[in-house]
PDB file of N, CA and C in Angstrom:
ATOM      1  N   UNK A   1       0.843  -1.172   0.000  1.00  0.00           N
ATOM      2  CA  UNK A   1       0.000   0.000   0.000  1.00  0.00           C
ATOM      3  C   UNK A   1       0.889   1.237   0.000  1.00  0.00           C
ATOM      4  N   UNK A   2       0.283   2.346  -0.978  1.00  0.00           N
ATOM      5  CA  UNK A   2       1.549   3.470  -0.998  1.00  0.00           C
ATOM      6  C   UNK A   2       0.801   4.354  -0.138  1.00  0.00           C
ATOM      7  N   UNK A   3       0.738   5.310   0.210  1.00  0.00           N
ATOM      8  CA  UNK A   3       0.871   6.538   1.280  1.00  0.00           C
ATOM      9  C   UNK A   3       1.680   7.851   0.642  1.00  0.00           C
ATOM     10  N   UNK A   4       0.622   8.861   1.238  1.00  0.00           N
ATOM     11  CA  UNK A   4       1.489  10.229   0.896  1.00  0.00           C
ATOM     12  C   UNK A   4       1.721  10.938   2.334  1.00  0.00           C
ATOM     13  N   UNK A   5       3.333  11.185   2.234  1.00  0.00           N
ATOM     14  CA  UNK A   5       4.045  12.036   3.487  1.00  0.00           C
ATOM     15  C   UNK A   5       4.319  13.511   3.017  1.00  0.00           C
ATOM     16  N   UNK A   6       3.981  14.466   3.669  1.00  0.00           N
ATOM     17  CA  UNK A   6       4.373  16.070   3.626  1.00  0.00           C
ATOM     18  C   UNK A   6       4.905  16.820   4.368  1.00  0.00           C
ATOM     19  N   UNK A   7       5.832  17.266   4.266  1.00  0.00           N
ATOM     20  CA  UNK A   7       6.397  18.185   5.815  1.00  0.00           C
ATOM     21  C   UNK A   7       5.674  19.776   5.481  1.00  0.00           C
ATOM     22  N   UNK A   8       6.304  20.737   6.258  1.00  0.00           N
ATOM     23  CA  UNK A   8       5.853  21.437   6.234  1.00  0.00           C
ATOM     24  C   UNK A   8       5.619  22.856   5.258  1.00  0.00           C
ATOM     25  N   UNK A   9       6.862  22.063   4.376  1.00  0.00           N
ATOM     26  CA  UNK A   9       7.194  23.730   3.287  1.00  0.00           C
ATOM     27  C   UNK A   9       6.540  23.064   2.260  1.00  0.00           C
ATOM     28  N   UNK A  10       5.694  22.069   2.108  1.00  0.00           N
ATOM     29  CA  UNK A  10       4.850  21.442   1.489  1.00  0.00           C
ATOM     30  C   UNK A  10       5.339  20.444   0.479  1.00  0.00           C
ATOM     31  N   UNK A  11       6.419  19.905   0.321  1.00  0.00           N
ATOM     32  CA  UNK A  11       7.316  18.601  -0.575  1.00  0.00           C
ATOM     33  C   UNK A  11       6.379  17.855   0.367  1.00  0.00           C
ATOM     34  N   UNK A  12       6.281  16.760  -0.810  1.00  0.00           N
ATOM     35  CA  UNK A  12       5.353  15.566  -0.651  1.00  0.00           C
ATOM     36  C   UNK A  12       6.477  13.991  -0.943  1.00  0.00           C
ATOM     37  N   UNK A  13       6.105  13.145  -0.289  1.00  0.00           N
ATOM     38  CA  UNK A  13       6.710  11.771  -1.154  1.00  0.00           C
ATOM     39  C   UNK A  13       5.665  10.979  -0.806  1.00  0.00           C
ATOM     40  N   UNK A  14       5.635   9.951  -1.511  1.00  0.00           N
ATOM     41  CA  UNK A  14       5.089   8.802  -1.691  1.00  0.00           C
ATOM     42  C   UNK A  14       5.781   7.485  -1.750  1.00  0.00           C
ATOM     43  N   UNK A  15       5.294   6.638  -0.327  1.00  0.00           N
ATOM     44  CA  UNK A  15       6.017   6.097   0.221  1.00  0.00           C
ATOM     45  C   UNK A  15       5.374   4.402   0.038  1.00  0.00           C
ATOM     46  N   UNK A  16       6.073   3.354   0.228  1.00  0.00           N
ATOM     47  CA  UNK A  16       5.340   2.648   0.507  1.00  0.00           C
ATOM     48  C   UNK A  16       5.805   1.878   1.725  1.00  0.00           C
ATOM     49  N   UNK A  17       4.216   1.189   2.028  1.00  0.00           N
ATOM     50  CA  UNK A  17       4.448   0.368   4.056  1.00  0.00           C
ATOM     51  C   UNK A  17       4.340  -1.299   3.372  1.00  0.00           C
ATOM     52  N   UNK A  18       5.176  -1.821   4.363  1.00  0.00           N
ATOM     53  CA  UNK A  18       4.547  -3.171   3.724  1.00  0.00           C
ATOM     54  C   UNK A  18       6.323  -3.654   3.870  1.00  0.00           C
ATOM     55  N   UNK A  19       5.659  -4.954   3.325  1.00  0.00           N
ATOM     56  CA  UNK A  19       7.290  -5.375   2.672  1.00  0.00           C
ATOM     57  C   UNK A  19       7.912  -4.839   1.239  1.00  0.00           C
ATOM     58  N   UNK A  20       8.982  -4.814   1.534  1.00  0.00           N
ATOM     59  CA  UNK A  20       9.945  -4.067  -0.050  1.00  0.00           C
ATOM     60  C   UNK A  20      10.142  -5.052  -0.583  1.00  0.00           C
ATOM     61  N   UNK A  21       9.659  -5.424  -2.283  1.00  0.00           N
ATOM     62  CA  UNK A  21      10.171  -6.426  -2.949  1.00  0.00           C
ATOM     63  C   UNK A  21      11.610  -5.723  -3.688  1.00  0.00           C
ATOM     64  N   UNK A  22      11.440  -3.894  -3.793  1.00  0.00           N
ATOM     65  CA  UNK A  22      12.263  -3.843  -4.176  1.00  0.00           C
ATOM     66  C   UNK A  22      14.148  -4.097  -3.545  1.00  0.00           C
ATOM     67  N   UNK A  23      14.089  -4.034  -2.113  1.00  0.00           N
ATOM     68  CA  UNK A  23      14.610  -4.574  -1.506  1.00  0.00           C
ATOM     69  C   UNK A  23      15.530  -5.825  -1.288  1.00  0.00           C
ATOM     70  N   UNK A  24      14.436  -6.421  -1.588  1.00  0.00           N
ATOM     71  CA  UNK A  24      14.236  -7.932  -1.461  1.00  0.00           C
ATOM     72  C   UNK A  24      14.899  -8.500  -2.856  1.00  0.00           C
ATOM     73  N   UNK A  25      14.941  -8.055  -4.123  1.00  0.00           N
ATOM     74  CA  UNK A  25      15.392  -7.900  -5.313  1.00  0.00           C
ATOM     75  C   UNK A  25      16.782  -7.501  -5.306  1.00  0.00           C
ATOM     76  N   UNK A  26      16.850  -5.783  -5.065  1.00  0.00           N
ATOM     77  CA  UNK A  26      17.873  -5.471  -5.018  1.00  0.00           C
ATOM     78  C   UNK A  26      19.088  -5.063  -3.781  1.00  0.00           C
ATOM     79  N   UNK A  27      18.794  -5.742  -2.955  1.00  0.00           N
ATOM     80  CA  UNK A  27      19.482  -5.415  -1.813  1.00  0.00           C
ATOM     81  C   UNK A  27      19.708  -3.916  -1.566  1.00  0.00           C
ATOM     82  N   UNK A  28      20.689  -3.273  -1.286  1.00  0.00           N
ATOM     83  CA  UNK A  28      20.600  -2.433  -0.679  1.00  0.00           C
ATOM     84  C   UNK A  28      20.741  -1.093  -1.707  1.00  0.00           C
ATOM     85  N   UNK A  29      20.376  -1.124  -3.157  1.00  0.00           N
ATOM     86  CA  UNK A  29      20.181  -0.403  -3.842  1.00  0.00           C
ATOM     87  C   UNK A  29      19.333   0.850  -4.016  1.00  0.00           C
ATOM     88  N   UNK A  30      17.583   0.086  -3.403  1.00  0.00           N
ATOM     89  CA  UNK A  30      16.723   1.006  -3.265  1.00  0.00           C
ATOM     90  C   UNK A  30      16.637   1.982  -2.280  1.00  0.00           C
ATOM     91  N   UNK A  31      17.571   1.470  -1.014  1.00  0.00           N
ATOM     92  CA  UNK A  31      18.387   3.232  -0.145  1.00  0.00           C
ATOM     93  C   UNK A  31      19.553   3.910  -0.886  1.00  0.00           C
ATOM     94  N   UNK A  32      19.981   3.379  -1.747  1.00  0.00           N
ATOM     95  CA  UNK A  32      21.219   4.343  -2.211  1.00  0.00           C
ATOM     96  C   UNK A  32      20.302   4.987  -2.705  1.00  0.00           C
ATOM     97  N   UNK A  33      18.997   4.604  -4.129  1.00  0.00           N
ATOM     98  CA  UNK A  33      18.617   5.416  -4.918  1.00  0.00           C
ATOM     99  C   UNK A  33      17.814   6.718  -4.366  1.00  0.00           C
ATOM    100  N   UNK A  34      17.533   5.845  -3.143  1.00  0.00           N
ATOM    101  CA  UNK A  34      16.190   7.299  -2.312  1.00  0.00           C
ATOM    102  C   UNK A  34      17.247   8.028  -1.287  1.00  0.00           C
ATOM    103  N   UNK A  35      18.393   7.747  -1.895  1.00  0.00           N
ATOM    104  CA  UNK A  35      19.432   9.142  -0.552  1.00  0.00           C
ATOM    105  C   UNK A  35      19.097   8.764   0.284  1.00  0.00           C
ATOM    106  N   UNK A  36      19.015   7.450   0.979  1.00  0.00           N
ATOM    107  CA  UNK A  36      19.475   6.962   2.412  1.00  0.00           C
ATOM    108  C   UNK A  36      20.771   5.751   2.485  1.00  0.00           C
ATOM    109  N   UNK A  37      21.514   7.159   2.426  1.00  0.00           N
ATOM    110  CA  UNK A  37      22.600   6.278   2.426  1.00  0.00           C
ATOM    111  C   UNK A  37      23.437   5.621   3.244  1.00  0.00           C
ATOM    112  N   UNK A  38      22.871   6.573   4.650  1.00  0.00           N
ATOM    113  CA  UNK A  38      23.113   5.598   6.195  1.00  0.00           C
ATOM    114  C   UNK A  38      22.308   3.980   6.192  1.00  0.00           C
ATOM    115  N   UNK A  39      21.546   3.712   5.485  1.00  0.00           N
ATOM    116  CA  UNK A  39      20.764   2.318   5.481  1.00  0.00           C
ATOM    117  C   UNK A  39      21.529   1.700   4.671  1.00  0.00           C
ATOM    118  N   UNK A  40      21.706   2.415   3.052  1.00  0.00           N
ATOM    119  CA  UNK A  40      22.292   1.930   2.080  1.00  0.00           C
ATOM    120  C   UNK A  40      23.407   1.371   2.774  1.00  0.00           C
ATOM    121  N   UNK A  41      24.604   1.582   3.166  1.00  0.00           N
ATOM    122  CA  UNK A  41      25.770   1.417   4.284  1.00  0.00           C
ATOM    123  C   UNK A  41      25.481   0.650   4.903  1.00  0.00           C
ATOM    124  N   UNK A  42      24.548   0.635   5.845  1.00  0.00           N
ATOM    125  CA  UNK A  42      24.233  -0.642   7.036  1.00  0.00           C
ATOM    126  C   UNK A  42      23.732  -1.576   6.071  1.00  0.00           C
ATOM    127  N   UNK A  43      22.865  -1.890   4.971  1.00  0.00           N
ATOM    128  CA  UNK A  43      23.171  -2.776   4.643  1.00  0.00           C
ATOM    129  C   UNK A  43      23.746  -3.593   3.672  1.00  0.00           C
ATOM    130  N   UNK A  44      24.502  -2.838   2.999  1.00  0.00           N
ATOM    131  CA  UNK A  44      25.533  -3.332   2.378  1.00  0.00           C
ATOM    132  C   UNK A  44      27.036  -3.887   3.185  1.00  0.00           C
ATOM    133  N   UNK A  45      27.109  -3.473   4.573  1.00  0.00           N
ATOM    134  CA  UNK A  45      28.385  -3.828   5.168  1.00  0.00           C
ATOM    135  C   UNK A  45      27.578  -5.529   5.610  1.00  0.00           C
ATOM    136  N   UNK A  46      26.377  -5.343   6.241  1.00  0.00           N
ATOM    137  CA  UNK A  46      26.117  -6.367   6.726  1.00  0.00           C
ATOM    138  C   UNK A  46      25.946  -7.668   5.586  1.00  0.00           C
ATOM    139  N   UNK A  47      25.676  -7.500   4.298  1.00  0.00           N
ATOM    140  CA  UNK A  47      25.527  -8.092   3.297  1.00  0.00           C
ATOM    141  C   UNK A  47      27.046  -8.398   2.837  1.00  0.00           C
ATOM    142  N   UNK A  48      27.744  -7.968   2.692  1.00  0.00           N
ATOM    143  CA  UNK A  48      29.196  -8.474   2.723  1.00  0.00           C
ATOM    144  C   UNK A  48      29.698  -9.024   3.884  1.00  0.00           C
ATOM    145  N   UNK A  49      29.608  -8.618   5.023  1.00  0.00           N
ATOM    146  CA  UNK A  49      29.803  -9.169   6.185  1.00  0.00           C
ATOM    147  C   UNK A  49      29.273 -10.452   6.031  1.00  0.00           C
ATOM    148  N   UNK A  50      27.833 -10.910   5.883  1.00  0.00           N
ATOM    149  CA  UNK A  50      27.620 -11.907   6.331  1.00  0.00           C
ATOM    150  C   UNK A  50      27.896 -13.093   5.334  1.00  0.00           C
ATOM    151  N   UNK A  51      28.067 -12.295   4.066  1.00  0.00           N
ATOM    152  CA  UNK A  51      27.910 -13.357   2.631  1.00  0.00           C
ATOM    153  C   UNK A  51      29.487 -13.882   2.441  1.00  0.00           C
ATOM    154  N   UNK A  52      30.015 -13.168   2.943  1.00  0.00           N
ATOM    155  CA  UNK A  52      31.490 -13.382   2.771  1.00  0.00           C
ATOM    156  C   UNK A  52      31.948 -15.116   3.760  1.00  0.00           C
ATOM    157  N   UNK A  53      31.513 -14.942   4.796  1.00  0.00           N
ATOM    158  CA  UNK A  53      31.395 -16.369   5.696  1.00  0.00           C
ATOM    159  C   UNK A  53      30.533 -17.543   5.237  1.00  0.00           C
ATOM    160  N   UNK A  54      29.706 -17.342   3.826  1.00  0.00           N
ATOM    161  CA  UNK A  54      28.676 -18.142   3.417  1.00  0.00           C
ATOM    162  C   UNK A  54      28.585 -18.061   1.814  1.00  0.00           C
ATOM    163  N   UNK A  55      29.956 -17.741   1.242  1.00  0.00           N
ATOM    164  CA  UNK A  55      30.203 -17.981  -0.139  1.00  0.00           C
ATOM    165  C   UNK A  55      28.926 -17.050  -0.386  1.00  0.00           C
ATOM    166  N   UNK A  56      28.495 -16.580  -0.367  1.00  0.00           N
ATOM    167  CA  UNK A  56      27.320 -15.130  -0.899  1.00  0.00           C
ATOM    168  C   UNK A  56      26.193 -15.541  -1.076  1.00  0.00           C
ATOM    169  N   UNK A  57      25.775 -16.606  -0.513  1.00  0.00           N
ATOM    170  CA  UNK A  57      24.277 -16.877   0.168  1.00  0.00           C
ATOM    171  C   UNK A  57      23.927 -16.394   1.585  1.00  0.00           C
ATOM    172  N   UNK A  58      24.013 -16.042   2.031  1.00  0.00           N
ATOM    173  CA  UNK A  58      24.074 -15.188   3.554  1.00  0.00           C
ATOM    174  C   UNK A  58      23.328 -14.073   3.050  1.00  0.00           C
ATOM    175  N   UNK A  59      24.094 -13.169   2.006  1.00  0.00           N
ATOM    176  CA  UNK A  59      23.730 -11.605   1.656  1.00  0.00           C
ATOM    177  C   UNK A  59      22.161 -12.167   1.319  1.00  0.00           C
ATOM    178  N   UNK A  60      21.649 -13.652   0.862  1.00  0.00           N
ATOM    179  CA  UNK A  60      20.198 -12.979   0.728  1.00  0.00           C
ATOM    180  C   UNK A  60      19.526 -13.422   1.973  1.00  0.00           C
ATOM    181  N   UNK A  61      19.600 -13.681   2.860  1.00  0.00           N
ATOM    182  CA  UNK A  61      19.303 -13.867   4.292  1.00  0.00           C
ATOM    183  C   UNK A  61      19.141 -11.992   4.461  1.00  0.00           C
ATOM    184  N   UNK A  62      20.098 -11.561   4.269  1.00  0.00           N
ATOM    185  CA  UNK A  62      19.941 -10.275   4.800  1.00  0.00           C
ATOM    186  C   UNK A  62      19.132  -9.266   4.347  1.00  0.00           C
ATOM    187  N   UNK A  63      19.067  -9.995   2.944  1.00  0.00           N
ATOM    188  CA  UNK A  63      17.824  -9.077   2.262  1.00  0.00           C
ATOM    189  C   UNK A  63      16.759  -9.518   2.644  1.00  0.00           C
ATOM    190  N   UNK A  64      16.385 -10.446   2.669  1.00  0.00           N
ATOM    191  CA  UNK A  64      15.123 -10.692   2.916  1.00  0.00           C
ATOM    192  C   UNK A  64      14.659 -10.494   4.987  1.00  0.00           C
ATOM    193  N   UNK A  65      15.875 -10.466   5.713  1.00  0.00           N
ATOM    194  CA  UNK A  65      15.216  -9.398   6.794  1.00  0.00           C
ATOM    195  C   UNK A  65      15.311  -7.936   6.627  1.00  0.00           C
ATOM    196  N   UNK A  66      16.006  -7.380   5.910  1.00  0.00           N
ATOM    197  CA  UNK A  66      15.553  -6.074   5.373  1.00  0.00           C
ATOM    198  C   UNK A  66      14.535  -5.880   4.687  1.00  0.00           C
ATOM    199  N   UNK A  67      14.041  -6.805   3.769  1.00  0.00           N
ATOM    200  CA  UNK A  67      12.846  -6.623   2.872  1.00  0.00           C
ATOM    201  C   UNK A  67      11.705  -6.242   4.131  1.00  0.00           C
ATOM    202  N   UNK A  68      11.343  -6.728   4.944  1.00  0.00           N
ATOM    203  CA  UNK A  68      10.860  -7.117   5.661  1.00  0.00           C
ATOM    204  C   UNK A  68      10.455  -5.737   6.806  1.00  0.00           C
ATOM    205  N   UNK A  69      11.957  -5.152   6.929  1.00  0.00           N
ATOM    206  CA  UNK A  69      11.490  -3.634   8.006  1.00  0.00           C
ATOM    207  C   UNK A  69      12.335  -2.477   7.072  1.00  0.00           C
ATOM    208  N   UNK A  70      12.702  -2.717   5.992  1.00  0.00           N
ATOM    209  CA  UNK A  70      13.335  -1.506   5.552  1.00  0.00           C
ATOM    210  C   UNK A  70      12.434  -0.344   5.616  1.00  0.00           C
ATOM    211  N   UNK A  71      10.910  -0.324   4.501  1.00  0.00           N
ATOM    212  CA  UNK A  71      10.191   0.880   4.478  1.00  0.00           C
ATOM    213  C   UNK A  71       9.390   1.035   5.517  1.00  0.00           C
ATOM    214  N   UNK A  72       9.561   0.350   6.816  1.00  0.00           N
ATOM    215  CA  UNK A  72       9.154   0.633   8.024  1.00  0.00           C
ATOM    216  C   UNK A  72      10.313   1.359   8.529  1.00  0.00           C
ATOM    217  N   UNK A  73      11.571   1.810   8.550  1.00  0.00           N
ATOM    218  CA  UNK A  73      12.369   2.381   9.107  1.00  0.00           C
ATOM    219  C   UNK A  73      12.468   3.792   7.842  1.00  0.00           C
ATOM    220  N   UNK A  74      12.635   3.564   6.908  1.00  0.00           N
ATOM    221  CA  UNK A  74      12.312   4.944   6.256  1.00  0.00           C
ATOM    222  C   UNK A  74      11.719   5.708   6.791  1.00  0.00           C
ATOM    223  N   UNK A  75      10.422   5.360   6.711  1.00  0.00           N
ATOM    224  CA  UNK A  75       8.841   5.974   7.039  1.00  0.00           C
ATOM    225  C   UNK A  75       9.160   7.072   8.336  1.00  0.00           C
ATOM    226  N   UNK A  76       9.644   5.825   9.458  1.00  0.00           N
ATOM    227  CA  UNK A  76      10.201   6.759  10.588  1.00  0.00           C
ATOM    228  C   UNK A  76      11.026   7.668  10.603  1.00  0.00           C
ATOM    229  N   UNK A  77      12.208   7.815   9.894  1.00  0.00           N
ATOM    230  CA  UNK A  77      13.054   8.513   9.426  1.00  0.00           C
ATOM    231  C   UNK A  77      12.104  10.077   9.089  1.00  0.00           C
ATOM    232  N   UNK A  78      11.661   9.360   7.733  1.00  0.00           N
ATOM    233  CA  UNK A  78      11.204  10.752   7.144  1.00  0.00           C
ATOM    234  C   UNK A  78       9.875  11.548   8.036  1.00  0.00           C
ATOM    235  N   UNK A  79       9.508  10.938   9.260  1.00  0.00           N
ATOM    236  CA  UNK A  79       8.802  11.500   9.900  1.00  0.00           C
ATOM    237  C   UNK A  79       9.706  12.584  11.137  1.00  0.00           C
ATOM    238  N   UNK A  80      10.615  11.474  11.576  1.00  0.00           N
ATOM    239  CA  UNK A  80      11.721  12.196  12.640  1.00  0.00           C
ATOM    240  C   UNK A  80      12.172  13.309  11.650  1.00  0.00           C
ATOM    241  N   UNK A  81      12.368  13.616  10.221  1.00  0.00           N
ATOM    242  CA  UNK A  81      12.621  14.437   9.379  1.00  0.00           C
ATOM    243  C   UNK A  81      11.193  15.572   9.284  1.00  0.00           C
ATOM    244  N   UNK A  82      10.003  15.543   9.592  1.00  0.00           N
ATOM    245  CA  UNK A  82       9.257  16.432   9.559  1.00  0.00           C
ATOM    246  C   UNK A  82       7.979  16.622   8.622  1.00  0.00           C
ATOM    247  N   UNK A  83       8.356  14.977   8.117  1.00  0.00           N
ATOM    248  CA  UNK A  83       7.118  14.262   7.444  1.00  0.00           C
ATOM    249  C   UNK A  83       5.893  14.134   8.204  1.00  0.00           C
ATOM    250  N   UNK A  84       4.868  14.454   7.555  1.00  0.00           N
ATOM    251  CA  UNK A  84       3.167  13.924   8.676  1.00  0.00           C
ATOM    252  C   UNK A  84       2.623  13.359   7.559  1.00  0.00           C
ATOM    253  N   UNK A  85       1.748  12.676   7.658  1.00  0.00           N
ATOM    254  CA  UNK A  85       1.042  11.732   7.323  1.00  0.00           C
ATOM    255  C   UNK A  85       0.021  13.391   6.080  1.00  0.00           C
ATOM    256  N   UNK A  86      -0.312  12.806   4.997  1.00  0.00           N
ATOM    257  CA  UNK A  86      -0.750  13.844   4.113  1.00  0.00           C
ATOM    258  C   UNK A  86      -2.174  13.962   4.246  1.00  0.00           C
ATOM    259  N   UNK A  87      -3.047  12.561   5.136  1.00  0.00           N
ATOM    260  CA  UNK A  87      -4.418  12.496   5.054  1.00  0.00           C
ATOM    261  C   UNK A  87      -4.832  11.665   5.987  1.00  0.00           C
ATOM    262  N   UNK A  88      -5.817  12.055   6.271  1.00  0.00           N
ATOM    263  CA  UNK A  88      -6.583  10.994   7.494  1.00  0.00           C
ATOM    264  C   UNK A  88      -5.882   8.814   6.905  1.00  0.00           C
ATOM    265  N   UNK A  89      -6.269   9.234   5.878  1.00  0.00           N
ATOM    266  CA  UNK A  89      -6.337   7.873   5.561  1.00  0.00           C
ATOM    267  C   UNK A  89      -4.971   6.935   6.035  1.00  0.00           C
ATOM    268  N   UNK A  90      -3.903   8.028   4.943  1.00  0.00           N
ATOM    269  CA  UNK A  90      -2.183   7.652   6.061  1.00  0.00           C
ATOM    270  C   UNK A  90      -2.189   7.822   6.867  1.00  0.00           C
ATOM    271  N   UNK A  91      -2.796   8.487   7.899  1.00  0.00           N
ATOM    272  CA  UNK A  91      -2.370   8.448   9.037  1.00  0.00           C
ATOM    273  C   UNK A  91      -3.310   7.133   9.721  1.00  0.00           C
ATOM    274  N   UNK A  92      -3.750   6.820   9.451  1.00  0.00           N
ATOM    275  CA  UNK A  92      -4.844   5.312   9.663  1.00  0.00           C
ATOM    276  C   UNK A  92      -3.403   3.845   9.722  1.00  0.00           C
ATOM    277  N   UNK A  93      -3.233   4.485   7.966  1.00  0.00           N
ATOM    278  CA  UNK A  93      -2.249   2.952   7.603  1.00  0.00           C
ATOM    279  C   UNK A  93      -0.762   3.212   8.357  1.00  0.00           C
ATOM    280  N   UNK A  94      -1.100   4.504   8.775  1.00  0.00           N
ATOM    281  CA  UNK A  94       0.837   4.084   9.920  1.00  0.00           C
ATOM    282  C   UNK A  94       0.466   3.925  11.297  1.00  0.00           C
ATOM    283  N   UNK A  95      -0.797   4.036  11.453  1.00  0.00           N
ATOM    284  CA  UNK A  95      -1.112   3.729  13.051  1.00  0.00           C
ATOM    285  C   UNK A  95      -1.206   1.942  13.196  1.00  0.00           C
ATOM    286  N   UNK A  96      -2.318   1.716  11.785  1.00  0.00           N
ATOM    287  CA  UNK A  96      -2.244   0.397  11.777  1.00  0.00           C
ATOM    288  C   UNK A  96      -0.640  -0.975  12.204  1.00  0.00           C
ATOM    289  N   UNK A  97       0.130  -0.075  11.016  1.00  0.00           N
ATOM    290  CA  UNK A  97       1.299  -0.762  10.963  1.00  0.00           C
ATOM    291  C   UNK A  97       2.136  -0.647  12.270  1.00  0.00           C
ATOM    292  N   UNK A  98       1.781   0.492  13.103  1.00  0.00           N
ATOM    293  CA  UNK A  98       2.301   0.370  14.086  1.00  0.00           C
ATOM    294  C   UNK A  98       3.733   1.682  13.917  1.00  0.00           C
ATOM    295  N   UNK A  99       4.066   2.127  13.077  1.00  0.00           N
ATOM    296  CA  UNK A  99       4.455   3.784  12.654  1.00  0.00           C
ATOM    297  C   UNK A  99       4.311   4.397  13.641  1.00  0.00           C
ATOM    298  N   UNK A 100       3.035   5.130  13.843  1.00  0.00           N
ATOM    299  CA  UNK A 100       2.782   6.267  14.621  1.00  0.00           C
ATOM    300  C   UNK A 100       2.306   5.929  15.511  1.00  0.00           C
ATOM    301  N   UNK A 101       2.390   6.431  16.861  1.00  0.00           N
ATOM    302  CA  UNK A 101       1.320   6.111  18.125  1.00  0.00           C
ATOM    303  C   UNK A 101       0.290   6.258  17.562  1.00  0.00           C
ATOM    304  N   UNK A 102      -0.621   6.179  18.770  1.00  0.00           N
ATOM    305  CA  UNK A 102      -2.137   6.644  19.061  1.00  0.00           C
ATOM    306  C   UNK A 102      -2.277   8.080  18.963  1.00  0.00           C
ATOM    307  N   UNK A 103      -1.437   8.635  19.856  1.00  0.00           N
ATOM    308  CA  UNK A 103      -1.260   9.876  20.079  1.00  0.00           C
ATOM    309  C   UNK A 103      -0.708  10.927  19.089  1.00  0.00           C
ATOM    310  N   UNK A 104       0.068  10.183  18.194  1.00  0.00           N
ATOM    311  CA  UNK A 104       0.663  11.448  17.090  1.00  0.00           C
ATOM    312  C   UNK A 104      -0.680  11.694  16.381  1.00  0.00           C
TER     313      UNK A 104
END
Protein backbone atom coordinates (compact mmCIF):
# COMPACT_ATOMS: atom_id res chain seq x y z
CA UNK A 1 0.00 0.00 0.00
CA UNK A 2 1.55 3.47 -1.00
CA UNK A 3 0.87 6.54 1.28
CA UNK A 4 1.49 10.23 0.90
CA UNK A 5 4.05 12.04 3.49
CA UNK A 6 4.37 16.07 3.63
CA UNK A 7 6.40 18.19 5.81
CA UNK A 8 5.85 21.44 6.23
CA UNK A 9 7.19 23.73 3.29
CA UNK A 10 4.85 21.44 1.49
CA UNK A 11 7.32 18.60 -0.58
CA UNK A 12 5.35 15.57 -0.65
CA UNK A 13 6.71 11.77 -1.15
CA UNK A 14 5.09 8.80 -1.69
CA UNK A 15 6.02 6.10 0.22
CA UNK A 16 5.34 2.65 0.51
CA UNK A 17 4.45 0.37 4.06
CA UNK A 18 4.55 -3.17 3.72
CA UNK A 19 7.29 -5.38 2.67
CA UNK A 20 9.94 -4.07 -0.05
CA UNK A 21 10.17 -6.43 -2.95
CA UNK A 22 12.26 -3.84 -4.18
CA UNK A 23 14.61 -4.57 -1.51
CA UNK A 24 14.24 -7.93 -1.46
CA UNK A 25 15.39 -7.90 -5.31
CA UNK A 26 17.87 -5.47 -5.02
CA UNK A 27 19.48 -5.41 -1.81
CA UNK A 28 20.60 -2.43 -0.68
CA UNK A 29 20.18 -0.40 -3.84
CA UNK A 30 16.72 1.01 -3.26
CA UNK A 31 18.39 3.23 -0.14
CA UNK A 32 21.22 4.34 -2.21
CA UNK A 33 18.62 5.42 -4.92
CA UNK A 34 16.19 7.30 -2.31
CA UNK A 35 19.43 9.14 -0.55
CA UNK A 36 19.48 6.96 2.41
CA UNK A 37 22.60 6.28 2.43
CA UNK A 38 23.11 5.60 6.19
CA UNK A 39 20.76 2.32 5.48
CA UNK A 40 22.29 1.93 2.08
CA UNK A 41 25.77 1.42 4.28
CA UNK A 42 24.23 -0.64 7.04
CA UNK A 43 23.17 -2.78 4.64
CA UNK A 44 25.53 -3.33 2.38
CA UNK A 45 28.39 -3.83 5.17
CA UNK A 46 26.12 -6.37 6.73
CA UNK A 47 25.53 -8.09 3.30
CA UNK A 48 29.20 -8.47 2.72
CA UNK A 49 29.80 -9.17 6.18
CA UNK A 50 27.62 -11.91 6.33
CA UNK A 51 27.91 -13.36 2.63
CA UNK A 52 31.49 -13.38 2.77
CA UNK A 53 31.40 -16.37 5.70
CA UNK A 54 28.68 -18.14 3.42
CA UNK A 55 30.20 -17.98 -0.14
CA UNK A 56 27.32 -15.13 -0.90
CA UNK A 57 24.28 -16.88 0.17
CA UNK A 58 24.07 -15.19 3.55
CA UNK A 59 23.73 -11.60 1.66
CA UNK A 60 20.20 -12.98 0.73
CA UNK A 61 19.30 -13.87 4.29
CA UNK A 62 19.94 -10.27 4.80
CA UNK A 63 17.82 -9.08 2.26
CA UNK A 64 15.12 -10.69 2.92
CA UNK A 65 15.22 -9.40 6.79
CA UNK A 66 15.55 -6.07 5.37
CA UNK A 67 12.85 -6.62 2.87
CA UNK A 68 10.86 -7.12 5.66
CA UNK A 69 11.49 -3.63 8.01
CA UNK A 70 13.33 -1.51 5.55
CA UNK A 71 10.19 0.88 4.48
CA UNK A 72 9.15 0.63 8.02
CA UNK A 73 12.37 2.38 9.11
CA UNK A 74 12.31 4.94 6.26
CA UNK A 75 8.84 5.97 7.04
CA UNK A 76 10.20 6.76 10.59
CA UNK A 77 13.05 8.51 9.43
CA UNK A 78 11.20 10.75 7.14
CA UNK A 79 8.80 11.50 9.90
CA UNK A 80 11.72 12.20 12.64
CA UNK A 81 12.62 14.44 9.38
CA UNK A 82 9.26 16.43 9.56
CA UNK A 83 7.12 14.26 7.44
CA UNK A 84 3.17 13.92 8.68
CA UNK A 85 1.04 11.73 7.32
CA UNK A 86 -0.75 13.84 4.11
CA UNK A 87 -4.42 12.50 5.05
CA UNK A 88 -6.58 10.99 7.49
CA UNK A 89 -6.34 7.87 5.56
CA UNK A 90 -2.18 7.65 6.06
CA UNK A 91 -2.37 8.45 9.04
CA UNK A 92 -4.84 5.31 9.66
CA UNK A 93 -2.25 2.95 7.60
CA UNK A 94 0.84 4.08 9.92
CA UNK A 95 -1.11 3.73 13.05
CA UNK A 96 -2.24 0.40 11.78
CA UNK A 97 1.30 -0.76 10.96
CA UNK A 98 2.30 0.37 14.09
CA UNK A 99 4.45 3.78 12.65
CA UNK A 100 2.78 6.27 14.62
CA UNK A 101 1.32 6.11 18.13
CA UNK A 102 -2.14 6.64 19.06
CA UNK A 103 -1.26 9.88 20.08
CA UNK A 104 0.66 11.45 17.09
Amino acid sequence: MRIMLQNDAGLSKEVKVGFSWTTFFFGFFPALFRGDLKWAAIMLIAELAIGSFTLGLGSWAVAIIFAFIYNKIYIKELIEKGYKPANEEAKAVLRQNDILSETA
